[in-house]
Protein backbone atom coordinates (compact mmCIF):
# COMPACT_ATOMS: atom_id res chain seq x y z
CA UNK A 1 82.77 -24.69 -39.19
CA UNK A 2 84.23 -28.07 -40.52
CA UNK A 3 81.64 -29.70 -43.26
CA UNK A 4 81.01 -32.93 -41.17
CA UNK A 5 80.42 -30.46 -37.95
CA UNK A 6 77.33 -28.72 -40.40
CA UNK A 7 76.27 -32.59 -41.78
CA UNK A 8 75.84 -33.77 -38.15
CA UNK A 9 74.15 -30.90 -37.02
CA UNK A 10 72.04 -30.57 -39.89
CA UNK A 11 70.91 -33.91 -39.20
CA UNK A 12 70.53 -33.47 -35.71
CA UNK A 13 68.29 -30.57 -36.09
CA UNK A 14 66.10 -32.44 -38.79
CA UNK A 15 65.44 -35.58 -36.12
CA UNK A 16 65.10 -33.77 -33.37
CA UNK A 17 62.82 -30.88 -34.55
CA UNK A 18 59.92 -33.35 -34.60
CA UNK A 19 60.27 -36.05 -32.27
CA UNK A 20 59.13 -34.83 -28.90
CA UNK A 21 62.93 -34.64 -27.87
CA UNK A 22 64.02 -30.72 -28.02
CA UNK A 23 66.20 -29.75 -31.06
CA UNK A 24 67.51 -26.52 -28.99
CA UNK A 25 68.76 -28.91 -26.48
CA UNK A 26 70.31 -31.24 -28.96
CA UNK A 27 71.93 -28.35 -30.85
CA UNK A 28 73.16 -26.90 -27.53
CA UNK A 29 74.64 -30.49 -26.21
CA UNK A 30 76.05 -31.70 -29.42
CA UNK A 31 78.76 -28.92 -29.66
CA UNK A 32 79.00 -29.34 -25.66
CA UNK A 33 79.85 -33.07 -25.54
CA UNK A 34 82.27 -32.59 -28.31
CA UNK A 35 83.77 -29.06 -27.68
CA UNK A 36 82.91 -27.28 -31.06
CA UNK A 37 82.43 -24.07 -31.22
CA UNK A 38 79.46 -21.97 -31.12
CA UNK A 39 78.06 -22.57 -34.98
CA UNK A 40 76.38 -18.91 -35.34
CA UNK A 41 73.62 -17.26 -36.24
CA UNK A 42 74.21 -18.29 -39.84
CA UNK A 43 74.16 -21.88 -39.31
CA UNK A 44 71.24 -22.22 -37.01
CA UNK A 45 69.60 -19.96 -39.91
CA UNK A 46 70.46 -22.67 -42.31
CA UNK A 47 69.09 -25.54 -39.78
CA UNK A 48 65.64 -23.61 -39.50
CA UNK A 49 65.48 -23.06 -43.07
CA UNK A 50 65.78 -27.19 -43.54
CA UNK A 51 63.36 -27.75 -41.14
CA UNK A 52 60.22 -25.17 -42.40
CA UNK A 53 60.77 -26.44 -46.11
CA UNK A 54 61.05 -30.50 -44.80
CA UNK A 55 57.17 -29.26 -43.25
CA UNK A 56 55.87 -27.02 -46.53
CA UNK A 57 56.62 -29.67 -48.76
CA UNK A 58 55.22 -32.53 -46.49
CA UNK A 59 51.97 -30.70 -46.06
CA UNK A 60 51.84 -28.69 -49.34
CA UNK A 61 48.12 -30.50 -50.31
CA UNK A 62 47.09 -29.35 -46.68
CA UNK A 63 48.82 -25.79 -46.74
CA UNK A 64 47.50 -25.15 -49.91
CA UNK A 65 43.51 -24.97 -49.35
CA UNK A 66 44.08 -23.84 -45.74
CA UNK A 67 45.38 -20.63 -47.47
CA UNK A 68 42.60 -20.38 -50.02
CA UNK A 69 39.82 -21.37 -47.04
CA UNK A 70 41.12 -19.12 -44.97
CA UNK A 71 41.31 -16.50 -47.44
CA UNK A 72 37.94 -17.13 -48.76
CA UNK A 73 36.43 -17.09 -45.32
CA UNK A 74 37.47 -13.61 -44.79
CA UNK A 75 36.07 -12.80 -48.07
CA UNK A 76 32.98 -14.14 -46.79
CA UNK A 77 33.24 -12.50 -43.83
CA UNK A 78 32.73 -15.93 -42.41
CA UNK A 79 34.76 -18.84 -41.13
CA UNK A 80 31.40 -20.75 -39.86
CA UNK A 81 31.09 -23.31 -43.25
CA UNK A 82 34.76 -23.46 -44.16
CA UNK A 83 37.54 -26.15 -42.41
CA UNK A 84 39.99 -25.12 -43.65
CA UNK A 85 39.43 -21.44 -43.28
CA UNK A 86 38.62 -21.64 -39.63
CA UNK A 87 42.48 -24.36 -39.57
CA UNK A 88 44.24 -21.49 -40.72
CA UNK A 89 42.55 -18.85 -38.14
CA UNK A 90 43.62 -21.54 -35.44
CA UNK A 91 47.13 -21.50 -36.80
CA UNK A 92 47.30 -18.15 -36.43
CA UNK A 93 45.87 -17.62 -32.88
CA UNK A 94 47.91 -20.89 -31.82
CA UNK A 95 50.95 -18.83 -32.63
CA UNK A 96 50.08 -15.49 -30.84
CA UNK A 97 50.88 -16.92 -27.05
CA UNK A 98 54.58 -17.71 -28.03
CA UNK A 99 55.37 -14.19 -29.37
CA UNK A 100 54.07 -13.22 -26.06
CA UNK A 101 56.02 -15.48 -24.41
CA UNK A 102 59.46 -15.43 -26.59
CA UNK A 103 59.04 -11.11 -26.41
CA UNK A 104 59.11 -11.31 -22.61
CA UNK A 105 61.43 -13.99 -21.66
CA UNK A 106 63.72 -14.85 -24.77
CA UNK A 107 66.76 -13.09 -23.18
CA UNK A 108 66.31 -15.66 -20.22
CA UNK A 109 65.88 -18.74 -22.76
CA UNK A 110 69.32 -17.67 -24.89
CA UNK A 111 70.93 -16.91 -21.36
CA UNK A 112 70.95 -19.42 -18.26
CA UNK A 113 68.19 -21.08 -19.53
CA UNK A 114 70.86 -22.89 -22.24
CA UNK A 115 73.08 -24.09 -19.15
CA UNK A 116 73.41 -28.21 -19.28
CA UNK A 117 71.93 -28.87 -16.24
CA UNK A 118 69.00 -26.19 -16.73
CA UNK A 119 68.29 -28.47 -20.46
CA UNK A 120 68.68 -31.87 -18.31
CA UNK A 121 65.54 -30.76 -15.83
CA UNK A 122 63.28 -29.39 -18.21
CA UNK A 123 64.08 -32.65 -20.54
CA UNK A 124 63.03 -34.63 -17.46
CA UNK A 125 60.07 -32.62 -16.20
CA UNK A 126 58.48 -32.24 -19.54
CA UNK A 127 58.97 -36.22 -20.15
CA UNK A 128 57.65 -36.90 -17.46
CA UNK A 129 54.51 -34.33 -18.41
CA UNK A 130 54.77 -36.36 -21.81
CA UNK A 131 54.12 -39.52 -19.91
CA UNK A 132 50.96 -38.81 -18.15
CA UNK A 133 49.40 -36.98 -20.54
CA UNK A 134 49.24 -40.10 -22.85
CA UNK A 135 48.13 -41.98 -19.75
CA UNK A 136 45.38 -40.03 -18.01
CA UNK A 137 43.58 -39.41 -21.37
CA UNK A 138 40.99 -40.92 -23.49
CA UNK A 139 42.76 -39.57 -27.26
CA UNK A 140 39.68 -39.72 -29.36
CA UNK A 141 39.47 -36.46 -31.17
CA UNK A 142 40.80 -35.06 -34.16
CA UNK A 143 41.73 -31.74 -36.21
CA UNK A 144 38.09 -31.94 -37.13
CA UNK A 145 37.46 -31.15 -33.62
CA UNK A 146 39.58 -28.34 -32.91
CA UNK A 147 37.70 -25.39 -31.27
CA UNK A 148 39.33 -21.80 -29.72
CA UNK A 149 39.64 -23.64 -26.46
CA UNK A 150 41.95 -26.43 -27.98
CA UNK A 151 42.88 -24.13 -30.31
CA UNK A 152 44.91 -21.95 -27.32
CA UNK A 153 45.70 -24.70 -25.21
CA UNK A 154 47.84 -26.17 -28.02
CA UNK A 155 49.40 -22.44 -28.47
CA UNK A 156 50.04 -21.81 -24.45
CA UNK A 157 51.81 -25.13 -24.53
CA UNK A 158 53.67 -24.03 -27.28
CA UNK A 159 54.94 -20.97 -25.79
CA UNK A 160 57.46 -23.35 -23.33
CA UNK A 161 59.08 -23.99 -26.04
CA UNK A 162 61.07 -21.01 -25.82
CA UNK A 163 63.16 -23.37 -22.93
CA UNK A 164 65.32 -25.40 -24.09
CA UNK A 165 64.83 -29.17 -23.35
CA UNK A 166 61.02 -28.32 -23.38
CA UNK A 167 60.50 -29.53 -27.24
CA UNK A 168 58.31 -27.62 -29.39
CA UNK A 169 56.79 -31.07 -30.90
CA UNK A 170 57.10 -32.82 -27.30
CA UNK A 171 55.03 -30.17 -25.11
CA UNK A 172 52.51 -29.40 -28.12
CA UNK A 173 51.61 -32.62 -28.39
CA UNK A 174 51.57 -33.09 -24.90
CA UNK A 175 49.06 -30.42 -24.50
CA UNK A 176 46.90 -31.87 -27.38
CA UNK A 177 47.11 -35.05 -25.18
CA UNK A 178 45.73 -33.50 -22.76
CA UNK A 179 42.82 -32.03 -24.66
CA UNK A 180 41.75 -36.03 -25.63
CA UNK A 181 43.36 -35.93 -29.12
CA UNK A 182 44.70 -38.56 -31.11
CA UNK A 183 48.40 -39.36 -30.35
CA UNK A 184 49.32 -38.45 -34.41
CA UNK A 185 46.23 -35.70 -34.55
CA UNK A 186 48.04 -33.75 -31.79
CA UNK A 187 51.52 -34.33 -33.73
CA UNK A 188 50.31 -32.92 -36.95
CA UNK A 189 48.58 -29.99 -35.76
CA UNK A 190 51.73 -29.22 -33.88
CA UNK A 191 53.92 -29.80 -37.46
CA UNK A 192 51.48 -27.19 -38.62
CA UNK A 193 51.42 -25.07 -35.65
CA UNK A 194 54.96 -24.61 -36.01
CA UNK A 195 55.51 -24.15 -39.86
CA UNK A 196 53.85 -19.83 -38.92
CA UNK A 197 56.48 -19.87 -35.73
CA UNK A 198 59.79 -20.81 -37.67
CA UNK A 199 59.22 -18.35 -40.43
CA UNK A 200 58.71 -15.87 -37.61
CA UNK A 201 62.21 -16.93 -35.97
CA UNK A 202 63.80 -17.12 -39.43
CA UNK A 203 62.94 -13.78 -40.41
CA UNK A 204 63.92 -12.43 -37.16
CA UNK A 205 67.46 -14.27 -37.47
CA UNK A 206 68.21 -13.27 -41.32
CA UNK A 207 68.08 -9.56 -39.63
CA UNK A 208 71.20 -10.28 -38.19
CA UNK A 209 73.59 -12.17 -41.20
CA UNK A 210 75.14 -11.01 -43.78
CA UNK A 211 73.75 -11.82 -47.95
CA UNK A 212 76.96 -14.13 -48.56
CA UNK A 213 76.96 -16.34 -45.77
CA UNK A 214 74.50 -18.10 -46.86
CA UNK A 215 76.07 -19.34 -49.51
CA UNK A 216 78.61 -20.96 -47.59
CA UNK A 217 79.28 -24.55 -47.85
CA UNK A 218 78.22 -25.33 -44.03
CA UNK A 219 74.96 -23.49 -44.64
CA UNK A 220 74.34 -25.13 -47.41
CA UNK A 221 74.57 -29.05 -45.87
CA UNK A 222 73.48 -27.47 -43.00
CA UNK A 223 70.20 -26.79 -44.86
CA UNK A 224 69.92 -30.01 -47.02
CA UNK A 225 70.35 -32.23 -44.69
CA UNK A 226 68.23 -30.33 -42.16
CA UNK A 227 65.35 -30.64 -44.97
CA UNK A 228 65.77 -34.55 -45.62
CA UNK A 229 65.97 -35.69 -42.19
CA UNK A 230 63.40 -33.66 -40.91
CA UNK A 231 61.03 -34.48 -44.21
CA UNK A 232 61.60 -37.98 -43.00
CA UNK A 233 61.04 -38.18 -39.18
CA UNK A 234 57.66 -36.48 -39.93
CA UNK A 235 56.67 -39.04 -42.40
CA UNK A 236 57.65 -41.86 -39.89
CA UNK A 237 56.45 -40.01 -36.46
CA UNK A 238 52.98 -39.39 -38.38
CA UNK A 239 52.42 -43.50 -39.14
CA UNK A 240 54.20 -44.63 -35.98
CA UNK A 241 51.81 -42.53 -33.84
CA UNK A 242 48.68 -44.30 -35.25
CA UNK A 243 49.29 -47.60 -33.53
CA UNK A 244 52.72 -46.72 -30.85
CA UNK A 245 53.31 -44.37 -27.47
CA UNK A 246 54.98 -41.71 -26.48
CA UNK A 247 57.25 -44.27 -24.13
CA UNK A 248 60.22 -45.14 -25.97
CA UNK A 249 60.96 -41.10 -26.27
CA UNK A 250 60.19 -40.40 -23.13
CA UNK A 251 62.47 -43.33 -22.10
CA UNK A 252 65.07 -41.24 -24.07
CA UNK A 253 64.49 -38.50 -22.33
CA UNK A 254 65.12 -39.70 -18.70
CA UNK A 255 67.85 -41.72 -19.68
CA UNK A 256 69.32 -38.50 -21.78
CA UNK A 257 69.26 -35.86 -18.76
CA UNK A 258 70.56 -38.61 -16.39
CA UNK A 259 73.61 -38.88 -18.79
CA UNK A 260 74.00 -34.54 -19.26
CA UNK A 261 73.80 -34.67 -14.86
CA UNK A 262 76.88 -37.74 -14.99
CA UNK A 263 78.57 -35.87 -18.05
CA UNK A 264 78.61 -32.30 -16.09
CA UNK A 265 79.88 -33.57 -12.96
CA UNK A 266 81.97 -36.10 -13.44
CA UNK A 267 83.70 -35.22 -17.00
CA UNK A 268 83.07 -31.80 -17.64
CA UNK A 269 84.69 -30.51 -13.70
């Protein structure tokens, strides 16, 4: 893979990882529109990578006593008078509906699932989803709030995300939405929700590369420039939220799997 290929995608993957937008669809239609070749296991490794680090070292303060609450609530055998304990228990049951979900129909989600036109109607449909969620609900709670009911609707949404052109961020927060959170309380509980599910995936892709290819010099952009882009679209998507919609992504959206439908029929037969 050419250098300015691994900068672009790196970059790619950092935007698109957080803004409700899909990042699997991106990374799928990039190479499409431009005819590149598949980047491998490897790289996509090295985009993940850029990605979980961009969202440990934004929310290292946070991370850190959600790990020692959590761990001191087991201690205490109790996660009644601890935040951050019973955060961490959330983050962990938020996660267990995807595994479900990626064990029984990940072979469909790498398959046809990846076609263009399969990306351009879930990128539509789960816009749209985007849309009225934002609309139809009063957004007044926060993390402070969260209880196992939230808790697994947040994680059930999550576990669409497996489809490309669903977006992990966009149908998390969409299901937060729909639960009456805040518009940028719903987006950081799905940043944290899905710091446990890319070290899952990353673990499960490192299986399958060999020791020196990461040290590459596409893995390597690929990662840095994964990890500042994506370090910075969280630190703007977290203040825009506070005071802006959902609308001018889920303009994006439409207006994106519009283009993929004209692209595929008109340029690509």
């Amino acid at each position: 893979m050419e250098t300015l290929q691994s900068f672009i995608l790196g970059i790619v993957q950092g935007i698109t990882e957080f803004l409700p937008i899909s990042s699997t669809a991106h990374l799928v239609l990039v190479p499409w529109f431009f005819n590149w070749q598949d980047q491998g296991l490897p790289f996509n490794v090295a985009l993940h990578f850029g990605s979980l680090f961009a969202t440990i070292f934004y929310f290292r303060s946070e991370l850190k006593n959600i790990t020692i609450g959590f761990f001191s609530a087991i201690s205490n055998r109790s996660f009644k008078d601890s935040e951050d304990g019973k955060l961490g228990l959330f983050l962990i049951i938020g996660t267990i509906p995807v595994v479900i979900f990626a064990i029984l129909f990940e072979s469909y989600a790498a398959g046809i699932l990846r076609d263009p036109t399969c990306i351009a109607i879930f990128l539509f449909v789960f816009g749209v989803l985007l849309y009225i969620s934002e609309k139809s609900t009063k957004r007044e709670k926060s993390i402070s709030d969260l209880n196992i009911t939230d808790c697994l609707f947040f994680g059930f949404a999550q576990a669409f995300a497996i489809i490309p052109g669903v977006s992990r961020a966009g149908v998390t927060i969409t299901g937060g939405l729909f639960r009456n959170y805040k518009r940028d309380e719903a987006a950081k509980f799905s940043f944290l929700l899905g710091i446990p599910l890319i070290i899952g995936a990353t673990i499960f892709e490192l299986r399958y590369i060999e020791p020196g290819s990461i040290l590459s010099v596409s893995f390597i952009v690929g990662v840095l420039t994964s990890f500042v882009s994506a370090f910075l679209v969280i630190k703007f998507l977290l203040r825009y939220l506070k005071t802006n919609t959902f609308k001018p992504f889920v303009l994006y959206r439409i207006l994106l799997s519009i283009f993929i439908f004209a692209f595929y029929f008109y340029f690509r037969r």
